[in-house]
C-alpha atoms as a PDB file:
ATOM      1  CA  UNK A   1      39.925  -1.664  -3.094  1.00  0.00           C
ATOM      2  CA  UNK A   2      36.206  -1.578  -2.662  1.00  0.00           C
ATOM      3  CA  UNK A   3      34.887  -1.673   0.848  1.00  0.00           C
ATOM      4  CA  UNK A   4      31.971  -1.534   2.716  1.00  0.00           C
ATOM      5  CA  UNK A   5      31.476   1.058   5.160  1.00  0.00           C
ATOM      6  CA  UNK A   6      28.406   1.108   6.807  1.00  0.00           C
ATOM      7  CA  UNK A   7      28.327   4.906   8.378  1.00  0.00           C
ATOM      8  CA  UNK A   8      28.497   6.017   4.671  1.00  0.00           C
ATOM      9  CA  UNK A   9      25.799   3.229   3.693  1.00  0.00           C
ATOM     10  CA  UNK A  10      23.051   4.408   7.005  1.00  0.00           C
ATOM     11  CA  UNK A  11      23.749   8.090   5.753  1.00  0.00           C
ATOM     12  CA  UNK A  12      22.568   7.609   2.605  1.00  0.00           C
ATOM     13  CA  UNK A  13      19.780   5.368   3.906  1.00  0.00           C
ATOM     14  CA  UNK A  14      18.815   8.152   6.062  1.00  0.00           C
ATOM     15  CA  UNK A  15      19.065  11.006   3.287  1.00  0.00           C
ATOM     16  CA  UNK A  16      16.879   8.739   1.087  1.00  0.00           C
ATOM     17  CA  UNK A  17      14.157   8.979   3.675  1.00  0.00           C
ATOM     18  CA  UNK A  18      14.401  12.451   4.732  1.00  0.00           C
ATOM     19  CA  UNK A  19      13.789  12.801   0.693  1.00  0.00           C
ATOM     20  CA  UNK A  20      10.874  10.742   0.872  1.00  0.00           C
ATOM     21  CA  UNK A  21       9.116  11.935   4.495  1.00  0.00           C
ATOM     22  CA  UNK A  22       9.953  15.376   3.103  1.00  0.00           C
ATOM     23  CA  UNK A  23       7.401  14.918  -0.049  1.00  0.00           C
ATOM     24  CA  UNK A  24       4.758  13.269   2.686  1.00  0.00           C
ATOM     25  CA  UNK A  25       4.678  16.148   5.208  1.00  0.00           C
ATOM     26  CA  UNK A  26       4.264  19.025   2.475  1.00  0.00           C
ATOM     27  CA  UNK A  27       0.607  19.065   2.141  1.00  0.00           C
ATOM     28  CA  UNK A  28      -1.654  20.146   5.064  1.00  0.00           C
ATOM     29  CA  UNK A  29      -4.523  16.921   4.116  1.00  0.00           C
ATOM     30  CA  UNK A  30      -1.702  14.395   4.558  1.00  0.00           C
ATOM     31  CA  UNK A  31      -0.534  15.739   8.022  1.00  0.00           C
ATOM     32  CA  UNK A  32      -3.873  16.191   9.621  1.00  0.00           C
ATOM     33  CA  UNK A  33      -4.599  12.385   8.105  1.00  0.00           C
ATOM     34  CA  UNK A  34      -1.418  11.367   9.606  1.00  0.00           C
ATOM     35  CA  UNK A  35      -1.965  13.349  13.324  1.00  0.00           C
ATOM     36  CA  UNK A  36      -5.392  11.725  13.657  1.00  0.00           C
ATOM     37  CA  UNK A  37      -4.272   8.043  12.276  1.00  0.00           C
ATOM     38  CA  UNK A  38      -1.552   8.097  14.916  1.00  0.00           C
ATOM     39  CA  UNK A  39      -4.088   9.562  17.420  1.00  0.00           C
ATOM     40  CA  UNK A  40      -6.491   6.490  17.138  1.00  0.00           C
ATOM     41  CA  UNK A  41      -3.024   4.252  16.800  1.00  0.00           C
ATOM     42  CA  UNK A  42      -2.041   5.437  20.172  1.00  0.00           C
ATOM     43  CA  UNK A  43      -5.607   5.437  21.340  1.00  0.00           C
ATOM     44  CA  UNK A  44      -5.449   1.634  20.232  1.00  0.00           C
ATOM     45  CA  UNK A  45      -2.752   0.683  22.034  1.00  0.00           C
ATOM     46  CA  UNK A  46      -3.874   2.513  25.091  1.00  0.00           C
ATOM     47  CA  UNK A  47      -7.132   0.566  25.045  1.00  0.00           C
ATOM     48  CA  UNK A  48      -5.281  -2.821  24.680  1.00  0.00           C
ATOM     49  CA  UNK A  49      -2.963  -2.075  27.340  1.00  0.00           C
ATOM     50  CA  UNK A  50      -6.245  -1.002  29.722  1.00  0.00           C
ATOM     51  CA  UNK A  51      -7.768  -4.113  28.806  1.00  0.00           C
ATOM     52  CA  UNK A  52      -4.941  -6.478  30.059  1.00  0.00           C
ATOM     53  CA  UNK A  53      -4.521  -4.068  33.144  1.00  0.00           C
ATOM     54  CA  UNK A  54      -8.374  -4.894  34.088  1.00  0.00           C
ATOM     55  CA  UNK A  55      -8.601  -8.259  33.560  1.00  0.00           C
ATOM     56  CA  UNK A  56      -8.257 -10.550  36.845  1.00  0.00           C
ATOM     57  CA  UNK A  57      -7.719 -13.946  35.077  1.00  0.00           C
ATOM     58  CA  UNK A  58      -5.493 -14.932  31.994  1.00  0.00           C
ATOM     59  CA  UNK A  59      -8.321 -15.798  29.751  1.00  0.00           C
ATOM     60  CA  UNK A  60     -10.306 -12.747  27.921  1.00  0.00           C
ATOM     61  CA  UNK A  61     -13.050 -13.274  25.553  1.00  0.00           C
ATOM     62  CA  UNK A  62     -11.727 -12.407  22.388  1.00  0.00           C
ATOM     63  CA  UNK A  63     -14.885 -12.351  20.263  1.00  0.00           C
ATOM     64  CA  UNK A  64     -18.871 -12.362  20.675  1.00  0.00           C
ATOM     65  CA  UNK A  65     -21.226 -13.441  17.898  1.00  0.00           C
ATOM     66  CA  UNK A  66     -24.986 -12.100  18.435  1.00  0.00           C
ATOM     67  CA  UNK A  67     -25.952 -15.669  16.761  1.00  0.00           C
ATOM     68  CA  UNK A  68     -23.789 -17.456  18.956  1.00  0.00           C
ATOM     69  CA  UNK A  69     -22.699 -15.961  21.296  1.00  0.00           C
ATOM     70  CA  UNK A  70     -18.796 -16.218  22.558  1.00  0.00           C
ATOM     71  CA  UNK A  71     -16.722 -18.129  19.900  1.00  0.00           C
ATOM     72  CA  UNK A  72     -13.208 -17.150  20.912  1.00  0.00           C
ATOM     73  CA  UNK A  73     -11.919 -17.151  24.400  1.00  0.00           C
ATOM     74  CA  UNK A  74      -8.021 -16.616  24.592  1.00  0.00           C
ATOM     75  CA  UNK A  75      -5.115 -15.601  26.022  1.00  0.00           C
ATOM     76  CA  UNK A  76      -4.907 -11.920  27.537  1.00  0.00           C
ATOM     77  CA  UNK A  77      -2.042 -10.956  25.115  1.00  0.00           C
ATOM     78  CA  UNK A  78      -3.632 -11.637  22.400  1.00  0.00           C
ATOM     79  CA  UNK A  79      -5.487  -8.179  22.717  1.00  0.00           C
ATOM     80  CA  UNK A  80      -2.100  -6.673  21.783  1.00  0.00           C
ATOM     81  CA  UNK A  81      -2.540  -8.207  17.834  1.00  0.00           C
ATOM     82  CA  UNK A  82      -5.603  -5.448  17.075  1.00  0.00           C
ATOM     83  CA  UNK A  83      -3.019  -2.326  17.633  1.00  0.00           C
ATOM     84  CA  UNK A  84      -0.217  -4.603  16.308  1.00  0.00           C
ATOM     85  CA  UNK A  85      -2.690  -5.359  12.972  1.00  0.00           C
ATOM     86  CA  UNK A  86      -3.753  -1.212  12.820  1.00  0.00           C
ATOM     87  CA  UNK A  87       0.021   0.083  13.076  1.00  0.00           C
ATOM     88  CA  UNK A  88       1.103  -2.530  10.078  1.00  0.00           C
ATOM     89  CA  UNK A  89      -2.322  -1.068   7.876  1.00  0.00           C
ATOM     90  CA  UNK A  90      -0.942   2.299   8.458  1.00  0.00           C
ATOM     91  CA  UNK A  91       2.975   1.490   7.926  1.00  0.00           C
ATOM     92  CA  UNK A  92       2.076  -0.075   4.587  1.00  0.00           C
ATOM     93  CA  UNK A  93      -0.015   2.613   3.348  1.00  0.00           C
ATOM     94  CA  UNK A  94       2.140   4.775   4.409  1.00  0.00           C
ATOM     95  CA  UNK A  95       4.694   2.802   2.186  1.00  0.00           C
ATOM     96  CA  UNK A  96       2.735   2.651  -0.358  1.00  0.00           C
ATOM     97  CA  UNK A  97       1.791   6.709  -0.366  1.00  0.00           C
ATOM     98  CA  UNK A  98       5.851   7.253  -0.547  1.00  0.00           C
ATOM     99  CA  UNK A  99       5.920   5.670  -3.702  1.00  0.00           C
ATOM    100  CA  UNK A 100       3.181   6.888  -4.897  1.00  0.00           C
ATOM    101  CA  UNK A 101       4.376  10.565  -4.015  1.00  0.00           C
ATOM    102  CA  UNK A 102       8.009   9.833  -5.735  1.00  0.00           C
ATOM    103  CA  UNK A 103       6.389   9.314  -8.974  1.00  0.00           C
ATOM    104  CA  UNK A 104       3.862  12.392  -8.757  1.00  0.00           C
ATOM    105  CA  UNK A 105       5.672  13.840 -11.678  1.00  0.00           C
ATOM    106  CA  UNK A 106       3.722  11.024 -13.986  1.00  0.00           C
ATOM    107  CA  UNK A 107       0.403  11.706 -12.308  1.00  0.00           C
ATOM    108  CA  UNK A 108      -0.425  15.004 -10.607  1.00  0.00           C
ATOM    109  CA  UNK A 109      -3.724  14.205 -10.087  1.00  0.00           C
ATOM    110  CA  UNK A 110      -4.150  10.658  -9.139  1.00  0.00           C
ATOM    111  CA  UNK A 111      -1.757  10.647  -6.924  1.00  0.00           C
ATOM    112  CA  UNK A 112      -4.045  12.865  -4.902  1.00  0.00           C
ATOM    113  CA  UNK A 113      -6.673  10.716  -5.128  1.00  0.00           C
ATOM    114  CA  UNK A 114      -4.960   7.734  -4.225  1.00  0.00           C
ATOM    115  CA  UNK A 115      -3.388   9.472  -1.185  1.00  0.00           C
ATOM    116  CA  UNK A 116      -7.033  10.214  -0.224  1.00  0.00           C
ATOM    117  CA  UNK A 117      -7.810   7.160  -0.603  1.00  0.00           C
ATOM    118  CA  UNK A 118      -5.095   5.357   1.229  1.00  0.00           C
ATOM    119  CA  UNK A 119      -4.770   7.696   4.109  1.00  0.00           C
ATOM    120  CA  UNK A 120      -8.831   7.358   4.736  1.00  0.00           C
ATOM    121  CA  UNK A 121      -8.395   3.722   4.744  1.00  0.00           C
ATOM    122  CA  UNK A 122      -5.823   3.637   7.402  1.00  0.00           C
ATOM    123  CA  UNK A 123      -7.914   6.177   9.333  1.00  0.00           C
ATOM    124  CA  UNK A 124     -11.043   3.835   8.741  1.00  0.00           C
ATOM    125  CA  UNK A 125      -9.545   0.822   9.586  1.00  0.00           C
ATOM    126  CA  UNK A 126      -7.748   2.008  13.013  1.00  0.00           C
ATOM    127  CA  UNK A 127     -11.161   3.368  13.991  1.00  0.00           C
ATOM    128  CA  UNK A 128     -12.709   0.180  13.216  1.00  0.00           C
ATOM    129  CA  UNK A 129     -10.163  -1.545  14.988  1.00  0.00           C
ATOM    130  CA  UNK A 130     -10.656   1.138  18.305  1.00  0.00           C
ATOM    131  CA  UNK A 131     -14.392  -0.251  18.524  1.00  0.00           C
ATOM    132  CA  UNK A 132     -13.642  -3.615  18.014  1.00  0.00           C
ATOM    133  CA  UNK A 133     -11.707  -2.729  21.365  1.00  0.00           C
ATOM    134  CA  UNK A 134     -14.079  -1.055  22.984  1.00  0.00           C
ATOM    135  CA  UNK A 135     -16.995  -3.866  22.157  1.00  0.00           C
ATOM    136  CA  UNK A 136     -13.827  -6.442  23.901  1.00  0.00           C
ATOM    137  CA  UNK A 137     -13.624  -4.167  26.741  1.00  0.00           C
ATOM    138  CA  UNK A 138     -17.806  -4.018  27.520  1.00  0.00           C
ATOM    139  CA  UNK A 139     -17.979  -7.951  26.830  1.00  0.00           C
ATOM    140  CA  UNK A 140     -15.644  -8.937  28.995  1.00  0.00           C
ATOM    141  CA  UNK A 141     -16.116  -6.650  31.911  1.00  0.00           C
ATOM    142  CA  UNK A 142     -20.115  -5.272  31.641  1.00  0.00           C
ATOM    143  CA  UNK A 143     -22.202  -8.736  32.053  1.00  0.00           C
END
């Protein structure tokens, strides 16, 4: 009789991702791309959370347009969907590295590169994202 047992189905879930974070953590570029993606993560959501502490009303401008000027005025937790936006860049790359990394054997030296290059655009992007944060923060409360 076949049944399902979930402790046995979790353990290998869990050994199949030891296996994978194990072939993530083993070269010294991908951990010091990883320590200062989740700095500027953390840094993100530090900034959001600031910004919802300061404000004094439940309405925040959400954007400013040089041409136009504000464009989008919303509600305060709302601010929460640019950390929410930079963790998901990051999980996916960081999805999309693990597969990458299981099938090194086929390609040694692209799947440098494209670690490179995914790991520098989650990087990128959450420091993007931290001064799009920072430029919410001065419009809202330096006029």
């Amino acid at each position: 009789m076949n049944t399902f047992d979930p402790l046995n189905y979790f353990h290998h879930i869990r050994l199949k991702l030891a296996e994978l974070s194990a072939g993530l953590f083993n070269s010294f570029y991908i951990r010091m791309y990883l320590i200062l993606t989740l700095g500027l993560i953390i840094l993100n959501w530090l900034s959001a959370y600031i910004i919802n502490i300061d404000v004094s009303q439940n309405l925040v401008i959400l954007h400013y347009n040089v041409d136009f000027g504000v464009n989008l005025i919303g509600d305060v937790s709302k601010i929460y969907i640019i950390p929410l936006l930079g963790l998901a860049i990051f999980l996916i790359n960081l999805i999309l590295l693990a597969a990458i990394l299981k099938q090194r054997h086929n390609m040694a030296a692209a799947s440098k590169f494209l670690s490179h290059i995914l790991l520098a655009g989650a990087l990128f992007s959450n420091f993007i994202l931290l001064i799009s944060l920072a430029s919410i923060y001065l419009i809202n409360f330096y006029r």
